[in-house]
Each structure stands twice: as structure tokens, then as C-alpha cells.
C-alpha atoms as a PDB file:
ATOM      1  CA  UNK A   1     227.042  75.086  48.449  1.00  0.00           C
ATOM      2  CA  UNK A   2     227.124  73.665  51.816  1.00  0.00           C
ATOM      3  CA  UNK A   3     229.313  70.253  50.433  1.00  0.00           C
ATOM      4  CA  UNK A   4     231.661  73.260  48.724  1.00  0.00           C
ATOM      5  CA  UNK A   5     232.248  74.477  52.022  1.00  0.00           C
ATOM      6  CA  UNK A   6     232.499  71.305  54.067  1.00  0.00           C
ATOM      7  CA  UNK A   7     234.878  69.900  51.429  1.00  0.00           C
ATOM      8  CA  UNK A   8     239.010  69.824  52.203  1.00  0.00           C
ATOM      9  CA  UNK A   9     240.633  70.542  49.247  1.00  0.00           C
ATOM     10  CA  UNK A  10     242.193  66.821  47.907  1.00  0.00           C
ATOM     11  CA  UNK A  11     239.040  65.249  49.484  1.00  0.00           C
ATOM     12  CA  UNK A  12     236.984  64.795  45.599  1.00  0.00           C
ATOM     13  CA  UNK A  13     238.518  62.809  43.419  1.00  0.00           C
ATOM     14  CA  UNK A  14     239.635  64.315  39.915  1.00  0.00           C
ATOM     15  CA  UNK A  15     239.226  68.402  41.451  1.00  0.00           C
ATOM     16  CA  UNK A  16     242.611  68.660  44.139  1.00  0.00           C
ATOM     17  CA  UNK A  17     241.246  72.295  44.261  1.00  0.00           C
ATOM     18  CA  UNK A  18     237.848  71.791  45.279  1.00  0.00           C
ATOM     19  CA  UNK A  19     236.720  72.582  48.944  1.00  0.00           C
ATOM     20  CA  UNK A  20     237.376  75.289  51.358  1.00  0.00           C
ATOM     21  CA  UNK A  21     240.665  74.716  53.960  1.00  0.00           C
ATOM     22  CA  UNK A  22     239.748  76.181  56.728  1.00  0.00           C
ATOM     23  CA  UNK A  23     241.344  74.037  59.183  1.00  0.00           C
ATOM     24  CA  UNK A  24     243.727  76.487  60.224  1.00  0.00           C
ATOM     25  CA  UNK A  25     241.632  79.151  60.538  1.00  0.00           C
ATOM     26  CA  UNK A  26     238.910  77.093  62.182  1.00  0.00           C
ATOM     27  CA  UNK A  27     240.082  78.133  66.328  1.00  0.00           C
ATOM     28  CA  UNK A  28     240.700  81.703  65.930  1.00  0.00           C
ATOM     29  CA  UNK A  29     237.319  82.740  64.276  1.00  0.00           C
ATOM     30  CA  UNK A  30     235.306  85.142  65.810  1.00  0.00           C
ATOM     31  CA  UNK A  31     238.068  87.595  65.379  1.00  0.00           C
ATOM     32  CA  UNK A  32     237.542  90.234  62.836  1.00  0.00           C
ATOM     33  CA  UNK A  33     241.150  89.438  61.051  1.00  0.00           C
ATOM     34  CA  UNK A  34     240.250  85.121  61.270  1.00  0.00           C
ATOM     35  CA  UNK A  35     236.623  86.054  59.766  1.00  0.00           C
ATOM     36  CA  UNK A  36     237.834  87.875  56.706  1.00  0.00           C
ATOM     37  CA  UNK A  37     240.473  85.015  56.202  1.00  0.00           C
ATOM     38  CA  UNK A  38     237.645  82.391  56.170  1.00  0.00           C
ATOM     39  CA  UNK A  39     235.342  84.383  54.283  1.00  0.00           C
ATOM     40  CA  UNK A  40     237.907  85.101  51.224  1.00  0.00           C
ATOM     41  CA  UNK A  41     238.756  81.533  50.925  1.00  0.00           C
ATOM     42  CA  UNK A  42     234.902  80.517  50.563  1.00  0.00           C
ATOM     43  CA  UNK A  43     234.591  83.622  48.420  1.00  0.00           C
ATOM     44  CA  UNK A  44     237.569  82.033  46.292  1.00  0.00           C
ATOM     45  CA  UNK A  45     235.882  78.301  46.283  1.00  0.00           C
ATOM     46  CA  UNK A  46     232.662  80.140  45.411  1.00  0.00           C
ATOM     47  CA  UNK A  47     233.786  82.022  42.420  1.00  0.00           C
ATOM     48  CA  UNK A  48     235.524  79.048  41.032  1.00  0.00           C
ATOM     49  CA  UNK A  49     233.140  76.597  41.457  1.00  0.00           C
ATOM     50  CA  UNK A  50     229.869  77.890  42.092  1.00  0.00           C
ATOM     51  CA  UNK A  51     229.840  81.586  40.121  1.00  0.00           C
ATOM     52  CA  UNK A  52     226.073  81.855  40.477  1.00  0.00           C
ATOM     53  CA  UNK A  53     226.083  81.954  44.690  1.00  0.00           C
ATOM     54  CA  UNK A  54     225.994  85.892  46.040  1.00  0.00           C
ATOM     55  CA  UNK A  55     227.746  86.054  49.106  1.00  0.00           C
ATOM     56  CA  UNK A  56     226.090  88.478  51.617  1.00  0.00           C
ATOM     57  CA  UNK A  57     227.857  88.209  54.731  1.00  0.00           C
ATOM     58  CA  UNK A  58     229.551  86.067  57.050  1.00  0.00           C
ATOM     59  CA  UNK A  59     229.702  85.866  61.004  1.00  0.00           C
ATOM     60  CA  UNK A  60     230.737  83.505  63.724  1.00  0.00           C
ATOM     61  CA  UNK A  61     230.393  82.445  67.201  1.00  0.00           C
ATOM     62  CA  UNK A  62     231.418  79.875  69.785  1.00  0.00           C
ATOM     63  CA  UNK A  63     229.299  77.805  71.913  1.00  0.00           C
ATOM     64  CA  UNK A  64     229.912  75.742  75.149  1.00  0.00           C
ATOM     65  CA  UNK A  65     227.625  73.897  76.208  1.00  0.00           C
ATOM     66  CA  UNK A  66     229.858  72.048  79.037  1.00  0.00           C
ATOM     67  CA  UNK A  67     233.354  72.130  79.824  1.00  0.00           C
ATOM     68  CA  UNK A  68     234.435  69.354  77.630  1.00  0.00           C
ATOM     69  CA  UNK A  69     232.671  70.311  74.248  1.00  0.00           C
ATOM     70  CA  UNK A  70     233.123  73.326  71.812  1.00  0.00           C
ATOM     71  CA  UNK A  71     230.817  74.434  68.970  1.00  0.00           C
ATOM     72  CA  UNK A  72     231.592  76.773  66.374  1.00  0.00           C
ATOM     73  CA  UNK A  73     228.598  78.097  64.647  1.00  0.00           C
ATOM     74  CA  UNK A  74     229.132  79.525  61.018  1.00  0.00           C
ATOM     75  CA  UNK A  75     226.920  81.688  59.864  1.00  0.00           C
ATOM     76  CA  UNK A  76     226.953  82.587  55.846  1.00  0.00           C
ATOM     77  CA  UNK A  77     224.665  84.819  54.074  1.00  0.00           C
ATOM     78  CA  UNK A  78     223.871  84.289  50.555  1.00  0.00           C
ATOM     79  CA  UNK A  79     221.771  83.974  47.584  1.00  0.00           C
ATOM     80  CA  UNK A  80     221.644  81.956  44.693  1.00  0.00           C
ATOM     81  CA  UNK A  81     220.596  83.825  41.123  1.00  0.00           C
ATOM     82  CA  UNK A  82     219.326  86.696  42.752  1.00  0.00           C
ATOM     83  CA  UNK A  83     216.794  84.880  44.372  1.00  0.00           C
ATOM     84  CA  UNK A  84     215.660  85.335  48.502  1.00  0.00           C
ATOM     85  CA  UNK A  85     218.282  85.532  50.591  1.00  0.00           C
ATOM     86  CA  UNK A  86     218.994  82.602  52.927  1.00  0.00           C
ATOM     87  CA  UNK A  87     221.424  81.660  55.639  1.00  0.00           C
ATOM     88  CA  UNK A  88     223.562  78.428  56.108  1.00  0.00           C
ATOM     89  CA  UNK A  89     224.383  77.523  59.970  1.00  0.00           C
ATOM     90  CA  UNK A  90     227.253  75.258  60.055  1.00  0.00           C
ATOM     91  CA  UNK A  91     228.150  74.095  63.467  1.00  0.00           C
ATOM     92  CA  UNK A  92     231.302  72.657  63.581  1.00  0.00           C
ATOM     93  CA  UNK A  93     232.307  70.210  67.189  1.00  0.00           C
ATOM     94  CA  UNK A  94     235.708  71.690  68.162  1.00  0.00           C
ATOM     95  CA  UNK A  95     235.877  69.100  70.997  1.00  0.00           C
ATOM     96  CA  UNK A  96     238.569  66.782  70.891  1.00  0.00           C
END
């Protein structure tokens, strides 16, 4: 799931489809219109390639640690099969 999402579409050889672009999305997240954006094209990636992943929910936040470097935290809430629900954290470095 998390190779899905950290995958540019064009990046796997033989699937031009595969991945999630979210490089355009990636500096406005956080607000409510960006997030839904984001989330529908994982949802779309998701229901093409991995059917059997529940999506459950899908927040973000930005992190500074010092003036010269940006995080992005991902959050996404799902399960796989029904089974316990779990979260994947991607932090992205926005920094240039």
C-alpha cells in the first residue's frame, strides 16, 4: 500500500497508471478542498490496484522544525480485508 502511494505514475515499468500523482497537490494540503483532492486520487489508485484496502480516513499536517526545512505528515486510515484498523504516517521533506 505504502509503495502504491509513494509511486509517480510512469515510475513501474509495464503499469504507466500505477502510483498516486500527488505532486501538485503536495503544498496546499491541509486545506479541506487539497485533502479531498489527494484522498480521491489514492482512493482511485486503491480501487484499481489494491481492491481489498478499506480506506478510513485521511488527514494532514505540516511540520517545521527550523526555518529551512518543511515536513508534511500524511496520515491515512485504513484496513486491509476487514481486519484491525491501522494508520500509515508518511512524512514527506518539502525542503528544497
Amino acid at each position: 500500500f505504502k509503495t502504491l502511494v509513494l509511486t509517480r505514475p510512469g515510475e513501474r515499468l509495464g503499469f504507466p497508471d500505477y502510483g498516486v500523482d500527488l505532486s501538485d497537490v503536495l503544498y496546499g494540503l491541509g486545506q479541506e478542498d487539497i485533502d479531498q483532492v489527494a484522498m480521491n486520487r489514492i482512493k482511485s489508485a486503491v480501487d484499481k490496484y489494491m481492491p481489498f484496502v478499506q480506506l478510513n480516513g485521511f488527514t494532514s499536517n505540516y511540520e517545521n522544525s527550523d526555518s529551512s526545512k518543511t515536513v508534511l505528515n500524511i496520515y491515512i486510515i485504513y484496513q486491509i480485508n476487514n481486519n484491525q484498523e491501522k494508520t500509515l504516517n508518511l512524512k514527506l521533506d518539502l525542503s528544497n
